[in-house]
N, C-alpha and C. Protein backbone atom coordinates (compact mmCIF):
# COMPACT_ATOMS: atom_id res chain seq x y z
N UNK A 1 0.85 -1.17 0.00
CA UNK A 1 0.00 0.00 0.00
C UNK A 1 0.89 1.24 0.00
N UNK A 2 0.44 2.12 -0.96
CA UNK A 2 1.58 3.25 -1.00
C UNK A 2 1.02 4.65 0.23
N UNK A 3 2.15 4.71 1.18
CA UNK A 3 1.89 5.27 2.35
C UNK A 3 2.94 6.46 2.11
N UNK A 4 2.62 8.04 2.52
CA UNK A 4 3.77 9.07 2.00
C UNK A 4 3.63 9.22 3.55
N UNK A 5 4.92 10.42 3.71
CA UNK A 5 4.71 10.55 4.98
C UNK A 5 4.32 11.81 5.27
N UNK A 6 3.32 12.26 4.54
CA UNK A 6 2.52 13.69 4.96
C UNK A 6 1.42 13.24 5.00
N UNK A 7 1.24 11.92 4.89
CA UNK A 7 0.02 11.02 5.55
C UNK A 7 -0.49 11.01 6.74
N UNK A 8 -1.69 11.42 7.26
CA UNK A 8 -1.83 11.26 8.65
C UNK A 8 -2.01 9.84 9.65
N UNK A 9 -0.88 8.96 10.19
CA UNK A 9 -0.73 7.83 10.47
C UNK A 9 -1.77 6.94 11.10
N UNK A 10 -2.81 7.98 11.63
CA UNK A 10 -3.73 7.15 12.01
C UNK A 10 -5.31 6.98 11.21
N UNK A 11 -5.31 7.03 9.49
CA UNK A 11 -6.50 6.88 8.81
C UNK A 11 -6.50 5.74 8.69
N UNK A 12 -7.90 5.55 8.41
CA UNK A 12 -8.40 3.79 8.35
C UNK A 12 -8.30 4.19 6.73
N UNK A 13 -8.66 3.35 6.14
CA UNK A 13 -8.36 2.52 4.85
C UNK A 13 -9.78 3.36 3.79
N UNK A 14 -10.55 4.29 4.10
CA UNK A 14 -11.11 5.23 3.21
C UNK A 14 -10.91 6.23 3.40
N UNK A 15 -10.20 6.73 4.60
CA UNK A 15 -9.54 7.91 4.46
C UNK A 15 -8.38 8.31 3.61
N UNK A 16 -8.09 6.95 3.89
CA UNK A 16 -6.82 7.13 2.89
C UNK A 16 -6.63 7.38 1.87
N UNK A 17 -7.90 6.37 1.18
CA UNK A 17 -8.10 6.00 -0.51
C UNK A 17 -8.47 7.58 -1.02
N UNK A 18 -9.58 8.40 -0.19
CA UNK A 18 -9.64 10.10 -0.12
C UNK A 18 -8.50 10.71 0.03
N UNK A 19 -7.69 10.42 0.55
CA UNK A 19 -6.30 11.14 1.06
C UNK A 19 -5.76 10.94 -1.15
N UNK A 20 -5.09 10.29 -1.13
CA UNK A 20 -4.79 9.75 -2.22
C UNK A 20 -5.23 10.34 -3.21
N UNK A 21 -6.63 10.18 -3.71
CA UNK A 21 -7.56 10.58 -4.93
C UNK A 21 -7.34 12.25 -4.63
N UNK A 22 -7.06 13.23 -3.23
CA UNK A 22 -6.95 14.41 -3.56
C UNK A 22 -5.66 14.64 -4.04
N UNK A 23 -4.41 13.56 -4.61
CA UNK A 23 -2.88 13.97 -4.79
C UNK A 23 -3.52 13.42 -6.17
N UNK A 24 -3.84 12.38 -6.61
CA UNK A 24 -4.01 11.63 -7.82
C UNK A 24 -4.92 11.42 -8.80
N UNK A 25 -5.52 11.93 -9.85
CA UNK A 25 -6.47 12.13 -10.59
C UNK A 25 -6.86 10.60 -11.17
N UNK A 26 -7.31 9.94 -10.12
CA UNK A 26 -7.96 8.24 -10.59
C UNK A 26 -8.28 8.63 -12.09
N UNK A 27 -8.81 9.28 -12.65
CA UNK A 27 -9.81 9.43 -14.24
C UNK A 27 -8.62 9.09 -14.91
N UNK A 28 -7.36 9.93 -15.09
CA UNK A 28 -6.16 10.04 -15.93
C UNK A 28 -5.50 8.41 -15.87
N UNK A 29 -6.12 7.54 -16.68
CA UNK A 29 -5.66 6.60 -17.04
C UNK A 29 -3.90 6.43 -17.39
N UNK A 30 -4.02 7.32 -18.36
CA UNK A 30 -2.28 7.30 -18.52
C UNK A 30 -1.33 7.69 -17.09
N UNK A 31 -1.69 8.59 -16.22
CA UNK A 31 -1.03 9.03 -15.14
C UNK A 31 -1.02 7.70 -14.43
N UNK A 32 -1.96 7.28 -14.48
CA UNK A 32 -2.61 6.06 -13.33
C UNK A 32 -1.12 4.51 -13.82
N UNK A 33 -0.65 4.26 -14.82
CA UNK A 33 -0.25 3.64 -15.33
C UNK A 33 1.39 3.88 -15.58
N UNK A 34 1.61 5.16 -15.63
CA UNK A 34 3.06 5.46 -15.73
C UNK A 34 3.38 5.31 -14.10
N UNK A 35 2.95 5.55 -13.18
CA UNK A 35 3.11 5.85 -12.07
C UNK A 35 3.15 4.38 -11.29
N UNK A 36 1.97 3.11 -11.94
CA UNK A 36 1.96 2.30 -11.43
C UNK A 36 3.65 1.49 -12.09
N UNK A 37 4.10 1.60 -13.05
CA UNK A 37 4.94 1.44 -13.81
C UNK A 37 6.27 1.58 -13.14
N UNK A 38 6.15 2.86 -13.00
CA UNK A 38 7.43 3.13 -12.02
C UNK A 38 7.73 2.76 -10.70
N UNK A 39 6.31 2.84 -10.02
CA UNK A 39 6.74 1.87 -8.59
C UNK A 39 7.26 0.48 -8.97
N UNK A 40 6.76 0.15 -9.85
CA UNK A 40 7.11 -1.61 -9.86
C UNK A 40 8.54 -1.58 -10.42
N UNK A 41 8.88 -0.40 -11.20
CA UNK A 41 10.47 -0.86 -11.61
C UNK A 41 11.23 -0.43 -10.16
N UNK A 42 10.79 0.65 -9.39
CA UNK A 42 11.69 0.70 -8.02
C UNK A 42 12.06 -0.56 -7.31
N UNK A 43 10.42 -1.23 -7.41
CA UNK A 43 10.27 -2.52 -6.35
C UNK A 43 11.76 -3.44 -7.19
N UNK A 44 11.47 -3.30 -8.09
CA UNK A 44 12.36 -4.48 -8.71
C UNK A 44 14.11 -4.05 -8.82
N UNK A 45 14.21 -3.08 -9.09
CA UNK A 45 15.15 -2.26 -9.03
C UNK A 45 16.26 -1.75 -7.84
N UNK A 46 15.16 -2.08 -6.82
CA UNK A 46 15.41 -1.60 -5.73
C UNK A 46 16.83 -2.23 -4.69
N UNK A 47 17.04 -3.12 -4.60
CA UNK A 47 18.41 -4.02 -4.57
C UNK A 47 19.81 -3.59 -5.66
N UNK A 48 19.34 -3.06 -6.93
CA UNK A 48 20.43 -3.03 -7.07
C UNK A 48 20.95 -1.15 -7.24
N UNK A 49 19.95 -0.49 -6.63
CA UNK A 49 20.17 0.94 -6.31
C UNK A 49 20.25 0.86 -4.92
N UNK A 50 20.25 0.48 -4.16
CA UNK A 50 20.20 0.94 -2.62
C UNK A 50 21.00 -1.04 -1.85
N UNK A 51 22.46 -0.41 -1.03
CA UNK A 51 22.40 -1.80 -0.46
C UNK A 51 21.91 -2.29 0.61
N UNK A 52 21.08 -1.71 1.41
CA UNK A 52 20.19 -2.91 1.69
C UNK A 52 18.63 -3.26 1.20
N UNK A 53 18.86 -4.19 0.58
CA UNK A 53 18.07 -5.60 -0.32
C UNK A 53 16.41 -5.27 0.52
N UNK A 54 16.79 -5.46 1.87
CA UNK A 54 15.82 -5.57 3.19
C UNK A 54 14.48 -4.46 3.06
N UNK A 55 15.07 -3.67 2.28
CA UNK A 55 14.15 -2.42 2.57
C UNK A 55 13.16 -2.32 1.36
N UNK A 56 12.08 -1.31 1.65
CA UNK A 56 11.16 -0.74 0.36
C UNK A 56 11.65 0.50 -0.11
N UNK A 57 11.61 0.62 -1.75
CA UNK A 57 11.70 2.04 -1.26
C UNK A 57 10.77 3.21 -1.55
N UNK A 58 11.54 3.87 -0.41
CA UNK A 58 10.35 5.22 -0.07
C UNK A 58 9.85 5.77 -0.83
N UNK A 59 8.76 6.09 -1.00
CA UNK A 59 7.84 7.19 -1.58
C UNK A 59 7.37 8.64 -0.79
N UNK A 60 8.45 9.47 -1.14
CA UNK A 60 8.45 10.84 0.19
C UNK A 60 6.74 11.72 -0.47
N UNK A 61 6.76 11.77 -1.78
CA UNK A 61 6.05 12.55 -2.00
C UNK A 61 4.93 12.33 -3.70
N UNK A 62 4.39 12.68 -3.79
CA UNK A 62 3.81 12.64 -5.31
C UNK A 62 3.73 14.19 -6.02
N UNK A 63 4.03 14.20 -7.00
CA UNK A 63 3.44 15.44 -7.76
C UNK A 63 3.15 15.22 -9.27
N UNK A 64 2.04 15.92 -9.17
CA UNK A 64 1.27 16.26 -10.64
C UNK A 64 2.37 17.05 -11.75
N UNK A 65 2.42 16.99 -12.56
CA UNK A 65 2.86 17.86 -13.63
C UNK A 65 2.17 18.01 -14.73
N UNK A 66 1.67 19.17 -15.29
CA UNK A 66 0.78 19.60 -16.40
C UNK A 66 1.56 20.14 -17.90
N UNK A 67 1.28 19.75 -18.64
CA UNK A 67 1.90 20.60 -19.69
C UNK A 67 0.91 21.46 -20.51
């Protein structure tokens, strides 16, 4: 579950999904997909950018960009 840390630590699980949808435009299919894209190459990636293996890595923040 992608958790930032300007998250408030104690929402249950629809606050969150609200928390979220106000950083992330669910409609924007393409956003929705590059983004899912890139977490998964971190996940995978992630061992051989950072040495310890053990860890996730962080997601400090999200931002939109418009052209």
């Amino acid at each position: 579950m992608l958790r930032l840390p300007s998250e408030p630590e104690e929402c249950n699980e629809e606050e969150h999904l609200i928390y979220l949808n106000s950083l992330i435009d669910m409609t924007n299919e393409s956003m929705i997909q590059a983004l899912g894209v890139l977490l998964k190459w971190l996940d995978l990636s992630w061992g051989f950018l950072h040495l310890d293996q053990q860890t996730q890595a962080p997601v400090m923040a999200v931002n939109t960009i418009s052209l």
